[in-house]
PDB file of N, CA and C in Angstrom:
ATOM      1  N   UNK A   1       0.839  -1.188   0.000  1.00  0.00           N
ATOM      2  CA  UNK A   1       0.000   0.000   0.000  1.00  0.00           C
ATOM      3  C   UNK A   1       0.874   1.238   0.000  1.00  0.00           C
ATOM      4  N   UNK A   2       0.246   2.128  -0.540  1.00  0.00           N
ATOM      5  CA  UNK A   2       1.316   3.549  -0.299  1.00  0.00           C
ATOM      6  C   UNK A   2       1.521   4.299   0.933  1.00  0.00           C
ATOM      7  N   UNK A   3       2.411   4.861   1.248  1.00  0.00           N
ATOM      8  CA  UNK A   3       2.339   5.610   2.195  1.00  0.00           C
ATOM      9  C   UNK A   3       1.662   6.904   2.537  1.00  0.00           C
ATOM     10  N   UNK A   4       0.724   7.468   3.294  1.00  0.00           N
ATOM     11  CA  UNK A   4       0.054   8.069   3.231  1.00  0.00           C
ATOM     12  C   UNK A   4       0.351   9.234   4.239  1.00  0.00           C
ATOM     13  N   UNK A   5       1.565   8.936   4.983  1.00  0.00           N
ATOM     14  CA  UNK A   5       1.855   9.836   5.774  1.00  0.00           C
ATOM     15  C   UNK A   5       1.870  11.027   5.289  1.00  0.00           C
ATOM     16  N   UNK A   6       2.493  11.792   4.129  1.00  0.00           N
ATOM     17  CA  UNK A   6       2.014  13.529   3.876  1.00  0.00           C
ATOM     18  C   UNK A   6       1.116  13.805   3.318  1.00  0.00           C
ATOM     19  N   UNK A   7       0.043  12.907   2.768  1.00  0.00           N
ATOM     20  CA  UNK A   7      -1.287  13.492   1.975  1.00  0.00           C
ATOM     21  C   UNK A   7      -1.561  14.661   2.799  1.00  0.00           C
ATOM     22  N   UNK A   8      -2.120  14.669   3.782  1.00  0.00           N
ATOM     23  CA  UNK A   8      -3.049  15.991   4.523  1.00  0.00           C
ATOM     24  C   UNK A   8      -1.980  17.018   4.198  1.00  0.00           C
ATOM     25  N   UNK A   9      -0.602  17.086   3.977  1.00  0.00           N
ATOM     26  CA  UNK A   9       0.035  18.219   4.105  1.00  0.00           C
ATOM     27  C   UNK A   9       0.187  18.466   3.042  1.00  0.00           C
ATOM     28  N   UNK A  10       0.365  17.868   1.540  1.00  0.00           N
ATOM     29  CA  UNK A  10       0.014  18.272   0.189  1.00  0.00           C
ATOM     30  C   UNK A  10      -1.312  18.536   0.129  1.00  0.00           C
ATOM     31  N   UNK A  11      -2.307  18.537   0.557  1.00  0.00           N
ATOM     32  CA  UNK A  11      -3.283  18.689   0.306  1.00  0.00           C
ATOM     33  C   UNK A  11      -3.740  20.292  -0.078  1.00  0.00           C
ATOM     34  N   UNK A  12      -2.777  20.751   0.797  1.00  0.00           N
ATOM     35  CA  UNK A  12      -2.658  22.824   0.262  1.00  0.00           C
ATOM     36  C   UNK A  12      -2.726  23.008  -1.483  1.00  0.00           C
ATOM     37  N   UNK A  13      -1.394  22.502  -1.505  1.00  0.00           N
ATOM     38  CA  UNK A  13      -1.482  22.568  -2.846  1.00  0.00           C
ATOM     39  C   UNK A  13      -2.413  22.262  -4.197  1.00  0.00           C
ATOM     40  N   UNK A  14      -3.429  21.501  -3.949  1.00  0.00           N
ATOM     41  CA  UNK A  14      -4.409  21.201  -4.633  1.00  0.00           C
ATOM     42  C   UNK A  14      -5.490  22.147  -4.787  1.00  0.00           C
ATOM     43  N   UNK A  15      -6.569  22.586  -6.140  1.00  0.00           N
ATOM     44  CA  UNK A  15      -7.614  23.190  -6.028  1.00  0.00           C
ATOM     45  C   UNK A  15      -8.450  22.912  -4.951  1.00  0.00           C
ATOM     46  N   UNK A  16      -9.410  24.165  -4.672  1.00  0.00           N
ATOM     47  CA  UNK A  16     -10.419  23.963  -3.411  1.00  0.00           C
ATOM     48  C   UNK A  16     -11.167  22.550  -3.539  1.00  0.00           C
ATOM     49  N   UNK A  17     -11.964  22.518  -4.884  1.00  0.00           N
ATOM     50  CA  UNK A  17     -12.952  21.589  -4.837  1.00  0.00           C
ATOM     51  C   UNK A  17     -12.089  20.085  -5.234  1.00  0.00           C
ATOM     52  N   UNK A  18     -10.670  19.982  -4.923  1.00  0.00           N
ATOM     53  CA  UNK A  18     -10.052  18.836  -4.792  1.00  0.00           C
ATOM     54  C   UNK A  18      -9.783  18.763  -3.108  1.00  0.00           C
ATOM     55  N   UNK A  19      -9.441  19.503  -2.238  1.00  0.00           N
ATOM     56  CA  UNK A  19      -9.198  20.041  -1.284  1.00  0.00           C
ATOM     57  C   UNK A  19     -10.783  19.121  -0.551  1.00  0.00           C
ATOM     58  N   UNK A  20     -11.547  19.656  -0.531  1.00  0.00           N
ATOM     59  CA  UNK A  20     -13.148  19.438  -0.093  1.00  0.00           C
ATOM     60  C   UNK A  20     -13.073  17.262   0.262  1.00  0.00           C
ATOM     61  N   UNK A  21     -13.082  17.748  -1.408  1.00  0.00           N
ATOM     62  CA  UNK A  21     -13.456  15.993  -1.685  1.00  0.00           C
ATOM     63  C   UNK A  21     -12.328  14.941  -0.969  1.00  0.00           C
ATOM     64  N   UNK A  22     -10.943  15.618  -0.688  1.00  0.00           N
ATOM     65  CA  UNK A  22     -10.104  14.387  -0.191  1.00  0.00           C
ATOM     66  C   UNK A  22     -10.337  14.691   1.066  1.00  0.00           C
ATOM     67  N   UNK A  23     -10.634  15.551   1.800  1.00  0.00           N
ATOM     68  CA  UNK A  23     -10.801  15.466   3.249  1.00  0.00           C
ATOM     69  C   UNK A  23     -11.825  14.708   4.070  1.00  0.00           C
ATOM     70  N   UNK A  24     -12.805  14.445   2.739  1.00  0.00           N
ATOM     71  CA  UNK A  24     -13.947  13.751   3.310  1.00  0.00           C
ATOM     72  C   UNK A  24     -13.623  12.458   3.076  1.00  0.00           C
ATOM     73  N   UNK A  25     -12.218  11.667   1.828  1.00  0.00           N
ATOM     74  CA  UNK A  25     -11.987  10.751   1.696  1.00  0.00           C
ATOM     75  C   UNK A  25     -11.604   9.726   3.226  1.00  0.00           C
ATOM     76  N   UNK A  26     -11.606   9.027   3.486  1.00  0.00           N
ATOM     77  CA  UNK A  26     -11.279   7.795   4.516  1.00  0.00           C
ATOM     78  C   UNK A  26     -10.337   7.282   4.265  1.00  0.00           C
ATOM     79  N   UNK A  27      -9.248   7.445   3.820  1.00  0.00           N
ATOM     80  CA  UNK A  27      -8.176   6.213   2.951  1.00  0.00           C
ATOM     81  C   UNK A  27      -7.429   6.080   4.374  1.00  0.00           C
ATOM     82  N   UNK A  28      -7.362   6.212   5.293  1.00  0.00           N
ATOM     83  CA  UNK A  28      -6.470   5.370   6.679  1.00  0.00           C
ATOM     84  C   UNK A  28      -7.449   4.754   7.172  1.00  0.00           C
ATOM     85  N   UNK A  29      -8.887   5.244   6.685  1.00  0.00           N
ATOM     86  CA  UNK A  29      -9.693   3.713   7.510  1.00  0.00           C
ATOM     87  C   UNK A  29      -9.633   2.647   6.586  1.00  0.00           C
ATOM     88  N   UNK A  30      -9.370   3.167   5.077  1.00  0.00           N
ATOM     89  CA  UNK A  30      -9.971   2.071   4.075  1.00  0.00           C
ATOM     90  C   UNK A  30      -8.160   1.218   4.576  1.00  0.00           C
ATOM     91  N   UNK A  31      -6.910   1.808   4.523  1.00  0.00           N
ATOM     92  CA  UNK A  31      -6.204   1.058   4.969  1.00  0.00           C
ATOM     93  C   UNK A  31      -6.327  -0.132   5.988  1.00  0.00           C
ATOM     94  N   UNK A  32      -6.877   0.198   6.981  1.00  0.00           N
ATOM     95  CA  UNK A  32      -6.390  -0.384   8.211  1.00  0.00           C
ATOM     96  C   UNK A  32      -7.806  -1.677   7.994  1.00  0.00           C
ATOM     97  N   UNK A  33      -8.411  -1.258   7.275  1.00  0.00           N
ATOM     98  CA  UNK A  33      -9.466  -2.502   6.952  1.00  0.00           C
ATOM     99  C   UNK A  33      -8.361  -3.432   6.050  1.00  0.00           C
ATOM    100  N   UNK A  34      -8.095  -2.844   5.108  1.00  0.00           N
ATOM    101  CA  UNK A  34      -7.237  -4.012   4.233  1.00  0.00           C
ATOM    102  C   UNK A  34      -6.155  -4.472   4.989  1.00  0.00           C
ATOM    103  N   UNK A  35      -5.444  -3.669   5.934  1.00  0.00           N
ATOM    104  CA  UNK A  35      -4.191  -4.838   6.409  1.00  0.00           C
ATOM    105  C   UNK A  35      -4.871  -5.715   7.637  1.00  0.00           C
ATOM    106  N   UNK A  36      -6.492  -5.118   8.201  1.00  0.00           N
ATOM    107  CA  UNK A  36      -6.921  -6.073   8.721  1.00  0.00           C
ATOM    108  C   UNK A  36      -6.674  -7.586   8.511  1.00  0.00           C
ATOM    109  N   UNK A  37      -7.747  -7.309   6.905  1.00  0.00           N
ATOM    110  CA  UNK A  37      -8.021  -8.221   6.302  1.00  0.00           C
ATOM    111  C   UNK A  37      -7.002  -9.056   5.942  1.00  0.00           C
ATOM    112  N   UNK A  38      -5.681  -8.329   5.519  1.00  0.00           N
ATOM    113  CA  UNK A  38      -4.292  -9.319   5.051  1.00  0.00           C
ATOM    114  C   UNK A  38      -4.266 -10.257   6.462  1.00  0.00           C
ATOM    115  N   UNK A  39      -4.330  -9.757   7.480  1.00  0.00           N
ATOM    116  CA  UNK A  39      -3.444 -10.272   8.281  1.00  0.00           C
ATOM    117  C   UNK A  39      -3.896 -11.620   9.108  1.00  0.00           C
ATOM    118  N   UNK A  40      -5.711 -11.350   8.748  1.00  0.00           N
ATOM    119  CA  UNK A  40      -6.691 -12.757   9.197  1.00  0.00           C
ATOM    120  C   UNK A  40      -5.960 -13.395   8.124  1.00  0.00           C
ATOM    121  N   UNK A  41      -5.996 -13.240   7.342  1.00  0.00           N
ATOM    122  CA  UNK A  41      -5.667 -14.294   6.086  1.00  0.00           C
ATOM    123  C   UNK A  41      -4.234 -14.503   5.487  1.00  0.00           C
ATOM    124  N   UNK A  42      -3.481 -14.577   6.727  1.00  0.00           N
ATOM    125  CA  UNK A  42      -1.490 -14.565   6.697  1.00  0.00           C
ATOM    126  C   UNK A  42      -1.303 -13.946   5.633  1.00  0.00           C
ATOM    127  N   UNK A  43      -1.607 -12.588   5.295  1.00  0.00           N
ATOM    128  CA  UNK A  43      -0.619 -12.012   4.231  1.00  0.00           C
ATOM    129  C   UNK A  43       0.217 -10.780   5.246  1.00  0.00           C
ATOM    130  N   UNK A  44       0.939 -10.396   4.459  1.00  0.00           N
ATOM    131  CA  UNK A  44       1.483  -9.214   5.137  1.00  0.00           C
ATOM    132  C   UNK A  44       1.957  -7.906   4.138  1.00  0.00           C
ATOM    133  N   UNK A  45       1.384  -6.705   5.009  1.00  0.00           N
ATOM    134  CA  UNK A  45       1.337  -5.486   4.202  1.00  0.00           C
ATOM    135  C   UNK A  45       2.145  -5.059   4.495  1.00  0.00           C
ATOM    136  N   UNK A  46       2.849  -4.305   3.071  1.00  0.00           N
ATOM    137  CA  UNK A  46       4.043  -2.914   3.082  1.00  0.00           C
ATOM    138  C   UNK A  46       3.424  -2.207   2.682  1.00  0.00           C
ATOM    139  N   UNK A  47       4.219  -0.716   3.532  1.00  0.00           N
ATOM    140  CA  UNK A  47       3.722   0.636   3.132  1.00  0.00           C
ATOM    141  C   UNK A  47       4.759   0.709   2.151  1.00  0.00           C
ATOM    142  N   UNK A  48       4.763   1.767   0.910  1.00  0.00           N
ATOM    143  CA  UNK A  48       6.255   2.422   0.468  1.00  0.00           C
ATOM    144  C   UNK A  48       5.835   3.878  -0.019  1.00  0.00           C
ATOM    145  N   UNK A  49       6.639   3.919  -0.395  1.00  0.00           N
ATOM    146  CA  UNK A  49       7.097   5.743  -0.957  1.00  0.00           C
ATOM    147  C   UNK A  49       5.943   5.871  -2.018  1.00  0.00           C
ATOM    148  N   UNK A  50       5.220   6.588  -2.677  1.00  0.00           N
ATOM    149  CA  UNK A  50       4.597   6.746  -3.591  1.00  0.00           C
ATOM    150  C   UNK A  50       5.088   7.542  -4.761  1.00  0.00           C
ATOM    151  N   UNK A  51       6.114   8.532  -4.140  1.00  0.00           N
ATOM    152  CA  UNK A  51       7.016   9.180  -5.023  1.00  0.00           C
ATOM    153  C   UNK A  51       7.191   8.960  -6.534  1.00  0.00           C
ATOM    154  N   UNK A  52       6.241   9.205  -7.198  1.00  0.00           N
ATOM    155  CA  UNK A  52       7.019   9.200  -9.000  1.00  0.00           C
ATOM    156  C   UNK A  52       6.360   7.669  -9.419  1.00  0.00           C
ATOM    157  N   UNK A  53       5.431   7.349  -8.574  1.00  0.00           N
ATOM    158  CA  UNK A  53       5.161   6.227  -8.808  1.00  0.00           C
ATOM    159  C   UNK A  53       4.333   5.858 -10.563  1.00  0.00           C
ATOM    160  N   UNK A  54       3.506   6.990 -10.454  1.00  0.00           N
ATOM    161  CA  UNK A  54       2.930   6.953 -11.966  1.00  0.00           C
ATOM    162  C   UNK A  54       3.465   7.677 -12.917  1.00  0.00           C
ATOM    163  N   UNK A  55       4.983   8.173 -12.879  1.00  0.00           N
ATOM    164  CA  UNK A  55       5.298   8.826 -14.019  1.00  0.00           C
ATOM    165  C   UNK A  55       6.835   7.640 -14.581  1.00  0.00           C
ATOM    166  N   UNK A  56       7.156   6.909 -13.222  1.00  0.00           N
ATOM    167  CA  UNK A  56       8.507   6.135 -13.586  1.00  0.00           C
ATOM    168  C   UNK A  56       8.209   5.318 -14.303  1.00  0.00           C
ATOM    169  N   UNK A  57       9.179   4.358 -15.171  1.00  0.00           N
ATOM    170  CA  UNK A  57       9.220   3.304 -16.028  1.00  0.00           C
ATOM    171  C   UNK A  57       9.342   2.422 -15.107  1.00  0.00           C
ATOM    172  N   UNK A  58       8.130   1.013 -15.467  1.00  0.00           N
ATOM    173  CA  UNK A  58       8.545  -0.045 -14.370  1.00  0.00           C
ATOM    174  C   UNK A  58       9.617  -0.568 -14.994  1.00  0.00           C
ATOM    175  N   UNK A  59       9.923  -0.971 -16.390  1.00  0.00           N
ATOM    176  CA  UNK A  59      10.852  -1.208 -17.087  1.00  0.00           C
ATOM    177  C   UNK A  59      12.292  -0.965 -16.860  1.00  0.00           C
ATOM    178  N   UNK A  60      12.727   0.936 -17.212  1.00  0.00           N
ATOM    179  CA  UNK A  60      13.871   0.845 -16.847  1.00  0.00           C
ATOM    180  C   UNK A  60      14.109   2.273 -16.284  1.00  0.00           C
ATOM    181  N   UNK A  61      13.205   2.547 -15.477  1.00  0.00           N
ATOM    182  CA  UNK A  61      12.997   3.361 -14.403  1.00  0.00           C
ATOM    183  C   UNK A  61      13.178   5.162 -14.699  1.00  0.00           C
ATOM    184  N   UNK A  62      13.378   5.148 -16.317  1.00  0.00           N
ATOM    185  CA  UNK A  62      13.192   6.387 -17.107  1.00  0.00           C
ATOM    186  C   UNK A  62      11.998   7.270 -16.456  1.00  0.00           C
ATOM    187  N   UNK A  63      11.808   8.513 -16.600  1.00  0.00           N
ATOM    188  CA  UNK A  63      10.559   9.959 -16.308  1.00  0.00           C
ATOM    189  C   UNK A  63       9.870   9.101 -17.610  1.00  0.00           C
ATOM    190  N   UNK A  64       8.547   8.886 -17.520  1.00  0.00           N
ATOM    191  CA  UNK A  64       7.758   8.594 -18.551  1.00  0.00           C
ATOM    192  C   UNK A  64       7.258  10.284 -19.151  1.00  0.00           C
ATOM    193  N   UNK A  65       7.142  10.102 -20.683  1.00  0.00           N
ATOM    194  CA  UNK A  65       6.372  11.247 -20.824  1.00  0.00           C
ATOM    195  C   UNK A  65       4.831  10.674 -21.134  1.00  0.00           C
ATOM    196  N   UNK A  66       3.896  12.320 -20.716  1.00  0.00           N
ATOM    197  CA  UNK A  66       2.049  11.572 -20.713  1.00  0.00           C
ATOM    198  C   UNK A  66       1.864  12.259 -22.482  1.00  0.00           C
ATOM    199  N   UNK A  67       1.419  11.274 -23.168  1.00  0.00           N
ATOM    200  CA  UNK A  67       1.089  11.381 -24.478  1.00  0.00           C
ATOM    201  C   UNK A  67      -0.439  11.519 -24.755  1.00  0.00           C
ATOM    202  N   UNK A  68      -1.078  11.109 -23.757  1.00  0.00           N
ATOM    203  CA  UNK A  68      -2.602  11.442 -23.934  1.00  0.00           C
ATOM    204  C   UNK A  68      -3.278  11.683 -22.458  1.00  0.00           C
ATOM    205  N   UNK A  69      -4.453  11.494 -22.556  1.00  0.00           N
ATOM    206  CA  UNK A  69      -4.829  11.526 -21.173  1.00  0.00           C
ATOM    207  C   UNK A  69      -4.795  10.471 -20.287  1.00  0.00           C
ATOM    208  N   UNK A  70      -3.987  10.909 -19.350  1.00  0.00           N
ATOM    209  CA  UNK A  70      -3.690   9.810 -18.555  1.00  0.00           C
ATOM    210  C   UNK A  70      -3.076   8.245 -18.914  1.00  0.00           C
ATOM    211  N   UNK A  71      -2.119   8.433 -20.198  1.00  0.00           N
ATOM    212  CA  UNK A  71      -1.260   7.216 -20.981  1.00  0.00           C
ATOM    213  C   UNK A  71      -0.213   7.971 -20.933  1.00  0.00           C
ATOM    214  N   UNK A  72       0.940   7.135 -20.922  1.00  0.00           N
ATOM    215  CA  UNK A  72       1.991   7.586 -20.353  1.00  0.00           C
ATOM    216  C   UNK A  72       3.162   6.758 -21.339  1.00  0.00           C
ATOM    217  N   UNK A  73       4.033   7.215 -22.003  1.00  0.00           N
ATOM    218  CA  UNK A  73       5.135   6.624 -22.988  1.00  0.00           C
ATOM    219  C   UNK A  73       6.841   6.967 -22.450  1.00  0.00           C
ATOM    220  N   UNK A  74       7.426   5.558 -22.325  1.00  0.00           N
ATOM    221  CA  UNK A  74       8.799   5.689 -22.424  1.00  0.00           C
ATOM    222  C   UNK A  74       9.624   5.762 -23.730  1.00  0.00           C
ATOM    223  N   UNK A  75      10.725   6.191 -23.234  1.00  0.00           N
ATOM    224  CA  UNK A  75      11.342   5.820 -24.633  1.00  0.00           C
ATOM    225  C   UNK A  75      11.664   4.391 -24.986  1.00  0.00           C
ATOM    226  N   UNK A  76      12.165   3.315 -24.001  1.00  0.00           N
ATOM    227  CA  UNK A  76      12.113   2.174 -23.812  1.00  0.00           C
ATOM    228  C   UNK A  76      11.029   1.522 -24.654  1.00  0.00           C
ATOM    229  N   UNK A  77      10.240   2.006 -24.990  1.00  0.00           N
ATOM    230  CA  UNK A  77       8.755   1.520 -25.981  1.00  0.00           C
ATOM    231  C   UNK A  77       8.051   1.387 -24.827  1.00  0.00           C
ATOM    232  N   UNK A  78       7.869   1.214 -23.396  1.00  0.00           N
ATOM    233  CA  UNK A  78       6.481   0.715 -22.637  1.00  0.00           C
ATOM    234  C   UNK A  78       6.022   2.080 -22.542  1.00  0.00           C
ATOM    235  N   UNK A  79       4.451   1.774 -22.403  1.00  0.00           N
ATOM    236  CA  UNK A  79       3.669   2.691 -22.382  1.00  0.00           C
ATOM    237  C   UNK A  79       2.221   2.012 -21.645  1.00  0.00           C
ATOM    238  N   UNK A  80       1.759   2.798 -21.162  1.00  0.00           N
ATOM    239  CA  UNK A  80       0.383   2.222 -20.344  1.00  0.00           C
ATOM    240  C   UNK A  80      -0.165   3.270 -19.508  1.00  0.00           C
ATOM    241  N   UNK A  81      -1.195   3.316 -18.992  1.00  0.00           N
ATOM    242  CA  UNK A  81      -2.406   4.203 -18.330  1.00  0.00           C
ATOM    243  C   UNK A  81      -1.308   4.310 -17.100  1.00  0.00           C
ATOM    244  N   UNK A  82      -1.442   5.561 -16.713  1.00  0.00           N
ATOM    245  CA  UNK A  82      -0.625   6.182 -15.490  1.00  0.00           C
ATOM    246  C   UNK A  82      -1.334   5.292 -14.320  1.00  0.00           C
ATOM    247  N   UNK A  83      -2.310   5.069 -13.932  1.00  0.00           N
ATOM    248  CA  UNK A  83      -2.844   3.670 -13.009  1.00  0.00           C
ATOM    249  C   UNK A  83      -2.271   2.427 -12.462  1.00  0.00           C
ATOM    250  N   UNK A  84      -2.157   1.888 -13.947  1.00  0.00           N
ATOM    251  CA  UNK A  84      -1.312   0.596 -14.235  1.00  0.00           C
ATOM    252  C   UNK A  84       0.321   0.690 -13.962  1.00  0.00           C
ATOM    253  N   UNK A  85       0.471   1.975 -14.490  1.00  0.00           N
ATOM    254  CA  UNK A  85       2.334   2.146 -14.127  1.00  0.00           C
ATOM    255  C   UNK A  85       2.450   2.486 -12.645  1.00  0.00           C
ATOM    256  N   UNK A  86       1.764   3.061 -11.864  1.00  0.00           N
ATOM    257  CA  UNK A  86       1.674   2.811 -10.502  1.00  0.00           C
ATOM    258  C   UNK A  86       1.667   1.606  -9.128  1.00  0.00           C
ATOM    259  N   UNK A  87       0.583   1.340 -10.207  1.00  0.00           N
ATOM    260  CA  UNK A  87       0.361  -0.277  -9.626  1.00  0.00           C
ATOM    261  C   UNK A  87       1.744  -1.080  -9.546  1.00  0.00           C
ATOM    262  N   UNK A  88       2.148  -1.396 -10.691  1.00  0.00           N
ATOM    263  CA  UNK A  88       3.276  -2.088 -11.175  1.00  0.00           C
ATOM    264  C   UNK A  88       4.423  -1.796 -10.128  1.00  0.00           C
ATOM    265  N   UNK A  89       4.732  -0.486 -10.519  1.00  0.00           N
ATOM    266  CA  UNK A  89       5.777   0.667  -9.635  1.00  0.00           C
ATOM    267  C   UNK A  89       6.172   0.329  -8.009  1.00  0.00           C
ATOM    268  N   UNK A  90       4.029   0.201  -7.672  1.00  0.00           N
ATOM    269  CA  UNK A  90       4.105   0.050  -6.228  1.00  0.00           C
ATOM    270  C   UNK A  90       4.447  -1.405  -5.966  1.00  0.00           C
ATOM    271  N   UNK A  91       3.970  -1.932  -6.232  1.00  0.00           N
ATOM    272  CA  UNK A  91       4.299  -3.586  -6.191  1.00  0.00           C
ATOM    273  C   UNK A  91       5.603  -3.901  -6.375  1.00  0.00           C
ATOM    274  N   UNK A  92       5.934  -3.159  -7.241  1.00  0.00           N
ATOM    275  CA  UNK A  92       7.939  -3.736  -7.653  1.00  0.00           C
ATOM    276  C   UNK A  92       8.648  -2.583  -6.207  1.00  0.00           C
ATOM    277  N   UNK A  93       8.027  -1.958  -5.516  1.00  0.00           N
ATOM    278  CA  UNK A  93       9.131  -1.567  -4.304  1.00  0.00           C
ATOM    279  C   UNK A  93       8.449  -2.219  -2.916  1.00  0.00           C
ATOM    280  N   UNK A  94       7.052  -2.648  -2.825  1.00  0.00           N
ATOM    281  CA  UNK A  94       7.012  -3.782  -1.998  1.00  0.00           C
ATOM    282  C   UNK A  94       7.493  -4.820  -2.011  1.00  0.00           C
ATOM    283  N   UNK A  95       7.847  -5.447  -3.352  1.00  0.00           N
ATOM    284  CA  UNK A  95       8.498  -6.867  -3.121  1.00  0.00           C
ATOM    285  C   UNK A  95      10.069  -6.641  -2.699  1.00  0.00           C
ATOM    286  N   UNK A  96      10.621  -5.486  -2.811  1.00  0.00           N
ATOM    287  CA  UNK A  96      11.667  -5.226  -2.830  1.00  0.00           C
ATOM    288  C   UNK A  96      12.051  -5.587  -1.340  1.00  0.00           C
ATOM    289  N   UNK A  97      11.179  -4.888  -0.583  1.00  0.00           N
ATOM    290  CA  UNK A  97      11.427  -5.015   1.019  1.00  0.00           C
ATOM    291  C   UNK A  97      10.785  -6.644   1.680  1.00  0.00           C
ATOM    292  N   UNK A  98      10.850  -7.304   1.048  1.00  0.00           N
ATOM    293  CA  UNK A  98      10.124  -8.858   1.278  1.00  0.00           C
ATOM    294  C   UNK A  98      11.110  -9.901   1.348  1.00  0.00           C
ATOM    295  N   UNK A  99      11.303 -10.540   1.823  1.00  0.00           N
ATOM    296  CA  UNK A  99      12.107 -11.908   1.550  1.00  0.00           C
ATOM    297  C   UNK A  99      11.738 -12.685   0.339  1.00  0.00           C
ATOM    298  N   UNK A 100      12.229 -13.450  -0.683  1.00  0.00           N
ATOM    299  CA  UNK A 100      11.661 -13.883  -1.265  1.00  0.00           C
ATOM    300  C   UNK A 100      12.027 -15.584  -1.114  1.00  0.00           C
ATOM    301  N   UNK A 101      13.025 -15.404  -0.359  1.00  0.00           N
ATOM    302  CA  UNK A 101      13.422 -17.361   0.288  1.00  0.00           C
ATOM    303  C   UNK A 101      12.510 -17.463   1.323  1.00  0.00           C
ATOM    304  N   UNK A 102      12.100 -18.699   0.729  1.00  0.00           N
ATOM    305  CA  UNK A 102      11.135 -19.496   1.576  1.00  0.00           C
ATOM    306  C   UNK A 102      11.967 -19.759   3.230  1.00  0.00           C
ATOM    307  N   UNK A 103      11.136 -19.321   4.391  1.00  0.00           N
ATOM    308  CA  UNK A 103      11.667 -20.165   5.535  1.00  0.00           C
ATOM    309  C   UNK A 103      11.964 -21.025   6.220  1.00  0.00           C
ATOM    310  N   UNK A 104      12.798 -21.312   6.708  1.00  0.00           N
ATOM    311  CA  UNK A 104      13.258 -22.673   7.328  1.00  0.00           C
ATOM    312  C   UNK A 104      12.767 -22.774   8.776  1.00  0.00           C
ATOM    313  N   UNK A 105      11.416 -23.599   8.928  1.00  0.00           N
ATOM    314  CA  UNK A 105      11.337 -24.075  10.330  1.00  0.00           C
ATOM    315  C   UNK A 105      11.739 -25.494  10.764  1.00  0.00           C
ATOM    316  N   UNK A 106      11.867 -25.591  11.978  1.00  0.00           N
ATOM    317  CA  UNK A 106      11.729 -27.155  12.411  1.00  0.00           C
ATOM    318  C   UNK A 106      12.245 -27.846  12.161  1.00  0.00           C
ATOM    319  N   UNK A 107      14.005 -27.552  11.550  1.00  0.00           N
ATOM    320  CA  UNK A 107      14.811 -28.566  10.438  1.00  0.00           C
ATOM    321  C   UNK A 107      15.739 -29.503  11.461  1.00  0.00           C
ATOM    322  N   UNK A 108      15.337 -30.529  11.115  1.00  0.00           N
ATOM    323  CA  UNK A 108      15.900 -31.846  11.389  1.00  0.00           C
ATOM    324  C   UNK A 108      16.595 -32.549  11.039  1.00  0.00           C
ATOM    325  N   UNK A 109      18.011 -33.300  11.615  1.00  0.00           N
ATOM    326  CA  UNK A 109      18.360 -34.339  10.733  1.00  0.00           C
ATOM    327  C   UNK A 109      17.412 -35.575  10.357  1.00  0.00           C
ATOM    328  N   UNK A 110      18.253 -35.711   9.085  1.00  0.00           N
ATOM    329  CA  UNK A 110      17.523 -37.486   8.473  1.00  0.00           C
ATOM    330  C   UNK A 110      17.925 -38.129   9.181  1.00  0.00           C
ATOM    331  N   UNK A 111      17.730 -39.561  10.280  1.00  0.00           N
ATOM    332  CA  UNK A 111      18.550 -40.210  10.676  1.00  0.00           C
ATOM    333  C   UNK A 111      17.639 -41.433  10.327  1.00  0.00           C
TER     334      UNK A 111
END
């Protein structure tokens, strides 16, 4: 999940009637429901940076330029909805902070 720690303080910067609508948004309750939910069901949640998340290349980490509305082109050739390159983005710096070797419990000799 992203980190959400400075939203309220960017939030200046945004038009009024963007201003209005995110304050009434919930996104630390809608969080804390989903890592609820991970955590009945053994998953486990990372926060990360959100930083540049929809403008970077998941590819090869190039400034994408936006070619239409809300599509987004590298020079690399990938290109995709600023959404999707987020998604991707966020997911490739959660796994980053993850183990990806399986754990060793309970190991025994063969005898």
């Amino acid at each position: 999940l992203e980190s959400l720690k400075n939203l309220i303080k960017n939030v200046d910067k945004l038009p009024k009637e963007f201003r209005d609508k995110l304050y009434l948004m919930q996104y630390r309750r809608l969080q804390y429901w989903i890592s609820w939910q991970a955590k009945k069901h053994g998953m486990i949640v990372e926060f990360v940076n959100p930083s540049y998340s929809s403008v970077s290349c998941p590819k090869c980490g190039q400034k994408m330029v936006e070619v239409s509305h809300r599509w987004f082109r590298c020079s690399c050739g990938y290109e995709n909805d600023r959404d999707v390159i987020a998604i991707v983005n966020l997911n490739g710096r959660g796994s980053l902070s993850l183990s990806t070797a399986p754990q060793m419990r309970d190991v025994r000799a063969n005898r």
